[in-house]
Structures are given as structure tokens and as C-alpha cells.
Protein backbone atom coordinates (compact mmCIF):
# COMPACT_ATOMS: atom_id res chain seq x y z
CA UNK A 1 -15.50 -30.62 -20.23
CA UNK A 2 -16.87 -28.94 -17.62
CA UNK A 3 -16.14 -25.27 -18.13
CA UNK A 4 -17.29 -24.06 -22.16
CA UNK A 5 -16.76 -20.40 -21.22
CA UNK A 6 -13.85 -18.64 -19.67
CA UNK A 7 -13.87 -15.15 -18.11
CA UNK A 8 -9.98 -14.05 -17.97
CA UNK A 9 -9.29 -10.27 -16.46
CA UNK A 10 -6.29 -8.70 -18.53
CA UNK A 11 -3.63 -7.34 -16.94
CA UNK A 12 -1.41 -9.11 -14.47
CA UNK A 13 -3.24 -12.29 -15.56
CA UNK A 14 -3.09 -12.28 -19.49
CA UNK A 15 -0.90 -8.97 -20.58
CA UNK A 16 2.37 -8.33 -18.20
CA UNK A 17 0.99 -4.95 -17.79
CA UNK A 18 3.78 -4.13 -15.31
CA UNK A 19 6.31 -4.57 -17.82
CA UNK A 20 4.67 -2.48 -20.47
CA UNK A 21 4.15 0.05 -17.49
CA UNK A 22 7.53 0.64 -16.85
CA UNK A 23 8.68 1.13 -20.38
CA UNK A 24 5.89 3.60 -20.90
CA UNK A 25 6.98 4.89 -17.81
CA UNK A 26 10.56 5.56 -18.85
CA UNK A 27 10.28 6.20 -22.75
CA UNK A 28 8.18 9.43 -21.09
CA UNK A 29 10.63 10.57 -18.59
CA UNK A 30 13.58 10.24 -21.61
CA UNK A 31 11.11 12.05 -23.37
CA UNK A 32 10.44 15.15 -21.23
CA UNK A 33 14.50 15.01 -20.26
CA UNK A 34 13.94 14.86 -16.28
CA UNK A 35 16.63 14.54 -14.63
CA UNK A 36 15.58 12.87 -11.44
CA UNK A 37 16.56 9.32 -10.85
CA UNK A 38 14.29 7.24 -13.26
CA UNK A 39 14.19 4.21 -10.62
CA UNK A 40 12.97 6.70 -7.74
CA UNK A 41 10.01 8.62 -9.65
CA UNK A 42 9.03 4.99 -11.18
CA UNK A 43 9.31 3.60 -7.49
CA UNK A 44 6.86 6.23 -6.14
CA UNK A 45 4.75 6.18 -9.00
CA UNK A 46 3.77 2.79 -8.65
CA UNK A 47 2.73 3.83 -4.93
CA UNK A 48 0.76 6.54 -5.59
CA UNK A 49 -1.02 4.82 -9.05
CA UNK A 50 -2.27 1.92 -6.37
CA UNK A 51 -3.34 4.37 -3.90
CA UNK A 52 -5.23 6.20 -6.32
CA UNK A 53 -6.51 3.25 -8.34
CA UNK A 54 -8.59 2.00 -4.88
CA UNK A 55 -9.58 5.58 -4.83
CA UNK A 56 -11.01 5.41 -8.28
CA UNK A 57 -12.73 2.00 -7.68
CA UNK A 58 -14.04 3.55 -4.03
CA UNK A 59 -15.52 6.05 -6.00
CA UNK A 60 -13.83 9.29 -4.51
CA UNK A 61 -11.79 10.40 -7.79
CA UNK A 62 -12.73 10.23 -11.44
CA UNK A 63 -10.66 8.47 -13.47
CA UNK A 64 -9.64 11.58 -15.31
CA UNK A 65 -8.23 13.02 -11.79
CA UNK A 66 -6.42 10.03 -11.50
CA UNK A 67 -4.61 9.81 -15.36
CA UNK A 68 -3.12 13.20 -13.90
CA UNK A 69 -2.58 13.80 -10.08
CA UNK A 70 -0.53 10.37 -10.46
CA UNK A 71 1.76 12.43 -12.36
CA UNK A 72 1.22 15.51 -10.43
CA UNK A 73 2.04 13.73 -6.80
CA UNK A 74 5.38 12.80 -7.89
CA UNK A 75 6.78 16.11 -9.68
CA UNK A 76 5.58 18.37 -6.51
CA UNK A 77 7.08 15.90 -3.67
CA UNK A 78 10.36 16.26 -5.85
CA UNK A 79 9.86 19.79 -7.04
CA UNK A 80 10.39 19.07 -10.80
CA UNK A 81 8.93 21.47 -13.22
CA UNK A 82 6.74 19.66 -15.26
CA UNK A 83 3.38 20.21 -16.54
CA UNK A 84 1.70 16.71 -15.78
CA UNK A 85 -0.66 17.15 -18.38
CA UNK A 86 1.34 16.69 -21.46
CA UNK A 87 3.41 14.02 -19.60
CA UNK A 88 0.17 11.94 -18.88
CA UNK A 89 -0.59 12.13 -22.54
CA UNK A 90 2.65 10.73 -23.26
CA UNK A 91 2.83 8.19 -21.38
CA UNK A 92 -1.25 7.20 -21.86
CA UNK A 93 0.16 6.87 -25.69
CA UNK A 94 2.80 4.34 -24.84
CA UNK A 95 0.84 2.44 -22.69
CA UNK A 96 -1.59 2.18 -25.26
CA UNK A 97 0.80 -0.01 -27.27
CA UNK A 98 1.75 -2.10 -24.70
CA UNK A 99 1.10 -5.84 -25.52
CA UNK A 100 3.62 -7.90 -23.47
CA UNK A 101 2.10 -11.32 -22.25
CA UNK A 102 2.57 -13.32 -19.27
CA UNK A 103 4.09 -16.44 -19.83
CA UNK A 104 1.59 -19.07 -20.99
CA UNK A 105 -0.93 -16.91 -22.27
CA UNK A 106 -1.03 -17.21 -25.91
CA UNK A 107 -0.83 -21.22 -25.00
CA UNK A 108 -3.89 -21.12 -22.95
CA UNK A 109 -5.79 -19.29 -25.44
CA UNK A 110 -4.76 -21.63 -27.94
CA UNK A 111 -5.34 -24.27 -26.20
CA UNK A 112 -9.24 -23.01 -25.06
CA UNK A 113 -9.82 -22.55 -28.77
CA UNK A 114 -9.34 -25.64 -29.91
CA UNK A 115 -11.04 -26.90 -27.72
CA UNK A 116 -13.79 -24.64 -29.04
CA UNK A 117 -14.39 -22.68 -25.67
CA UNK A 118 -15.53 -19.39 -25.73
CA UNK A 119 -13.61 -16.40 -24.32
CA UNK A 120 -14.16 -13.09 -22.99
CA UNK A 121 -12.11 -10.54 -21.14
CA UNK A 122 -13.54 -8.36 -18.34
CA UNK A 123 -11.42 -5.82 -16.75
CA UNK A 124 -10.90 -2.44 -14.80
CA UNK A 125 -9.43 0.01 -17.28
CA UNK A 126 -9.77 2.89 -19.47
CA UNK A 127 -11.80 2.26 -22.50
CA UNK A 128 -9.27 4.19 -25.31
CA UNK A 129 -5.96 2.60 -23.88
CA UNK A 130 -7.43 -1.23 -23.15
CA UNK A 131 -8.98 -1.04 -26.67
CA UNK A 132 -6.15 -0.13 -28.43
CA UNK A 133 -3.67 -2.71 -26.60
CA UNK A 134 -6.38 -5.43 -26.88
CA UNK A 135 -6.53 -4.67 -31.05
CA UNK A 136 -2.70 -4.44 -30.92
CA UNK A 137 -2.15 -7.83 -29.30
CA UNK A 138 -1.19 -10.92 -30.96
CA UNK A 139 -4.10 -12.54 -28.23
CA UNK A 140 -7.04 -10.19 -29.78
CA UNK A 141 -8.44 -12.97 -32.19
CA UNK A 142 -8.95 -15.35 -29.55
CA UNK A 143 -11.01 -13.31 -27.58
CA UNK A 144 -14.91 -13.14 -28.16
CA UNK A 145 -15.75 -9.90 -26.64
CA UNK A 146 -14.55 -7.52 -24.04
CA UNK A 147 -16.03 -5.97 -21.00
CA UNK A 148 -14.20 -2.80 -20.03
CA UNK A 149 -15.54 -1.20 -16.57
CA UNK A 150 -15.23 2.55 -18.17
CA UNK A 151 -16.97 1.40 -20.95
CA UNK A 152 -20.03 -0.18 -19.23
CA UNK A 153 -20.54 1.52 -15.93
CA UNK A 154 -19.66 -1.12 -13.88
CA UNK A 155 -16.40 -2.19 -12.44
CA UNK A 156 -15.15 -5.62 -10.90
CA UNK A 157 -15.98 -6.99 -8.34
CA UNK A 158 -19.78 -5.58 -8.91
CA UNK A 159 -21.47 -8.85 -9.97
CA UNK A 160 -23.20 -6.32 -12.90
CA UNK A 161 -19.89 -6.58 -15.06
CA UNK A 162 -19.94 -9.95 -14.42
CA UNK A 163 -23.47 -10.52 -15.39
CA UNK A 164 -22.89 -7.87 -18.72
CA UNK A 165 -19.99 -10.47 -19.61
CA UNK A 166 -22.09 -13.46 -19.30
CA UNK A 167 -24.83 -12.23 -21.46
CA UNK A 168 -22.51 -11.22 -24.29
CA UNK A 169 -21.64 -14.80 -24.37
CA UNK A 170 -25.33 -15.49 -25.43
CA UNK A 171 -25.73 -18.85 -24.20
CA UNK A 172 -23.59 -19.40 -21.40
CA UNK A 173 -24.66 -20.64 -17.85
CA UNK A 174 -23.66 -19.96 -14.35
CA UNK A 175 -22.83 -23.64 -13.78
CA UNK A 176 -20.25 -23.54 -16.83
CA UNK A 177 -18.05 -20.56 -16.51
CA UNK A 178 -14.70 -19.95 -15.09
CA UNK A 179 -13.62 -16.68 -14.17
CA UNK A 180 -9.50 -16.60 -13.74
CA UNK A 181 -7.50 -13.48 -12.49
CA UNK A 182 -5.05 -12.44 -10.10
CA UNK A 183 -7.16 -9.84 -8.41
CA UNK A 184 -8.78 -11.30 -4.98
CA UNK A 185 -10.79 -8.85 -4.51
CA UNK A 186 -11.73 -7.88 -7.50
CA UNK A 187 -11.99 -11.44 -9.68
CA UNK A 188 -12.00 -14.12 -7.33
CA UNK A 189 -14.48 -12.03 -4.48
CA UNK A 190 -16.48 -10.55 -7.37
CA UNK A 191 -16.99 -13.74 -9.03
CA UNK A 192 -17.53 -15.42 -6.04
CA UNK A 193 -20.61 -12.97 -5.32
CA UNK A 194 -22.21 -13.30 -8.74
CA UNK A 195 -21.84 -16.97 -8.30
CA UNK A 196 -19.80 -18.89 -11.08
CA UNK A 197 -16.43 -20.90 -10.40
CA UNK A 198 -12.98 -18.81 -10.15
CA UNK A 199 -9.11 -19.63 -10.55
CA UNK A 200 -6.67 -17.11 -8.87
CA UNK A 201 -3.88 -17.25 -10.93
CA UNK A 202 -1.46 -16.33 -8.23
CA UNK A 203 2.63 -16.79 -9.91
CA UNK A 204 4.18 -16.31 -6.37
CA UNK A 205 2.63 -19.81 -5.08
CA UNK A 206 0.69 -20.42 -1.60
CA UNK A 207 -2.82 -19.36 -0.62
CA UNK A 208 -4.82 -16.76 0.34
CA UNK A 209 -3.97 -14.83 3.34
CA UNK A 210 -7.50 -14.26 4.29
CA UNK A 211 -11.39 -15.26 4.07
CA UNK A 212 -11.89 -15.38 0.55
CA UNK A 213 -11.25 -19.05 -1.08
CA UNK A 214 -11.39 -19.62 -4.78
CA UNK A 215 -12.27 -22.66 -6.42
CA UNK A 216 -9.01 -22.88 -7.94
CA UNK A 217 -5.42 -21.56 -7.76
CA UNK A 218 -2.76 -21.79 -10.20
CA UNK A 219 0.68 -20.64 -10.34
CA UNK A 220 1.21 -21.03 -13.87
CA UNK A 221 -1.29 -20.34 -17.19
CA UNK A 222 -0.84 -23.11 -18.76
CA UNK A 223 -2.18 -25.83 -15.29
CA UNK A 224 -5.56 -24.29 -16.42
CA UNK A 225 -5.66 -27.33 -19.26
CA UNK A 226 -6.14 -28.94 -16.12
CA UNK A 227 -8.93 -27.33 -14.57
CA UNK A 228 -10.72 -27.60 -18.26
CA UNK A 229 -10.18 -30.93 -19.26
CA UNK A 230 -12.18 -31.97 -15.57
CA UNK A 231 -15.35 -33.44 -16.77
């Protein structure tokens, strides 16, 4: 086999974090009894978390600015009376446990285990809440290590996360590693730039609409057996 080490990111790629996203989302408005349409104030949310997420990686908010004026964005454009402290709080708790998987994942993992290939997880994220999903998840004794950008000081698609990663694997080379994720930019780019294979895992189908070009795109987990039984 080619590959004896696989790099996966976490969420959208592994964990269905957009599932466990919304019901976070919602548990917390039922919680703090808003009134507003649910399916409006999740809409916008989503907006304004991706807006402020590039912000965070760009380096112009902290990542404590952004766990609140997500929150904070929302209730003033719709004048609701909420403190978006205690709401964030909530809904950082709920998040927390939120373990839903992509289809295929536990399969793949499986699968790269018994085929005694190592595997790590590297990912954008807050330390407390990726920790505490990671322990909660059914995947969590497949993986050899995580790499959490809060945690180390680094964040994809800087190739030092990437080389961090590689060294926790001890005695992995360039040459045999596979990086897979559904982030272009950060994944595919950033493991293009530190130099070891990549697989956009991409579930809507087609290619990339611009210059970057991975080594390999799937549409489903499980066509990575695939890509790792190459020789």
C-alpha cells in the first residue's frame, strides 16, 4: 500500500458537524424561549458564523469574539432581548456533544485499521468543544492523535499544523501520507503547500472551480479503500 498514514480534518469530512450544529442550534433557542422563527435566526446564523470564521482564520477577531458576536449579530438585527453570553454557553455545551458521522466514516476507519494504518485528525476548532466531541465519539479509538489549531498555534492551511501532525506520527514520511478533507483551501491548498498527497472529499460530485487540483477526489468515504489499496 502506498499510503501507511492518513491525515483526515473532522468536521464536514468525518463528523456531520452541520447536523449536530443545528440541533445545538435549536435545543438553545427552545431553551432561552425566543420567539423568533427558529429557521430564520438559524438561516442567518450560519451566514454570519462563516463570515466570522474567515475572520478568525485572517486573524482580525479572536476566537473568543467570535463564540459571541455570532450570537450577538443576530439578536440586534432582529431586536431580541437576549444576553448572548449565556446563550453562547449553551449552545458551546451542546455542541460539545455532538458526534453525528458522515456516512462511511466509521467504515473507513475500520477499514484503515485493519489494515494497520495510522490515523490522525488535524482540524480548525476550539480545543474544549473538539476534545470533548472527539472523546464522545464512537470514532475516538481509531484515531492516533489529534491536532487542534487552538491547541497548537497553528491553523490549516499553515504547513506548521501539518508538519506538528506528521511528527506526532513518529515515523511517517512525506512520500506516504494522505491528507483527506473537504476544505480546499484549507486541506487540499494547505497540504498541497507542505507537500504530501490530498483527497477532497467533495459529496456534491464534479471538480474544483478554480486553480487548486488535488491528487484525489471522492464523493463518497468509503472510494478511499481505493486510493489505499494503490500500491
Amino acid at each position: 500500500m502506498k499510503y501507511a498514514f492518513v491525515l483526515f480534518d473532522a468536521d464536514d469530512t468525518l463528523f456531520d458537524f452541520n447536523k449536530s450544529q443545528e440541533i445545538a442550534f435549536r435545543q438553545t433557542v427552545s431553551h432561552f424561549a425566543i420567539s423568533y422563527h427558529t429557521d430564520v435566526l438559524y438561516s442567518e446564523f450560519k451566514k454570519t458564523n462563516r463570515v466570522l470564521w474567515k475572520e478568525l482564520e485572517n486573524g482580525l477577531i479572536s476566537g473568543n469574539d467570535l463564540r459571541i458576536s455570532r450570537f450577538e449579530r443576530i439578536f440586534d438585527a432582529h431586536n431580541i432581548k437576549q444576553d448572548p453570553k449565556p446563550f453562547s454557553d449553551f449552545y458551546l455545551q451542546k455542541i460539545a456533544q455532538g458526534t453525528h458521522l458522515k456516512a462511511g466514516a466509521y467504515a473507513i476507519c475500520e477499514f484503515l485499521k485493519s489494515n494497520q494504518i495510522k490515523i490522525g485528525i488535524i482540524t480548525n476548532g476550539f480545543t474544549d468543544i473538539q476534545k470533548s466531541r472527539f472523546s464522545l465519539s464512537e470514532l475516538n479509538p481509531f484515531f492516533d492523535f489529534v491536532t487542534i489549531s487552538e491547541e497548537c498555534g497553528y491553523r490549516k492551511p499553515f504547513e506548521e499544523i501539518f508538519q506538528l501532525a506528521l511528527n506526532k506520527f513518529g515515523n511517517a514520511r512525506k512520500e506516504n501520507t494522505l491528507m483527506v478533507g473537504d476544505n480546499l483551501n484549507a486541506d487540499i491548498l494547505g497540504a498541497q503547500l507542505f507537500g504530501i498527497d490530498n483527497c477532497w472529499y467533495h459529496p456534491q460530485g464534479g471538480s474544483p472551480h478554480n486553480e487548486i487540483t488535488p491528487t484525489y477526489i471522492i464523493s463518497e468515504l468509503i472510494e478511499l479503500k481505493k486510493i489505499i489499496n494503490k500500491k
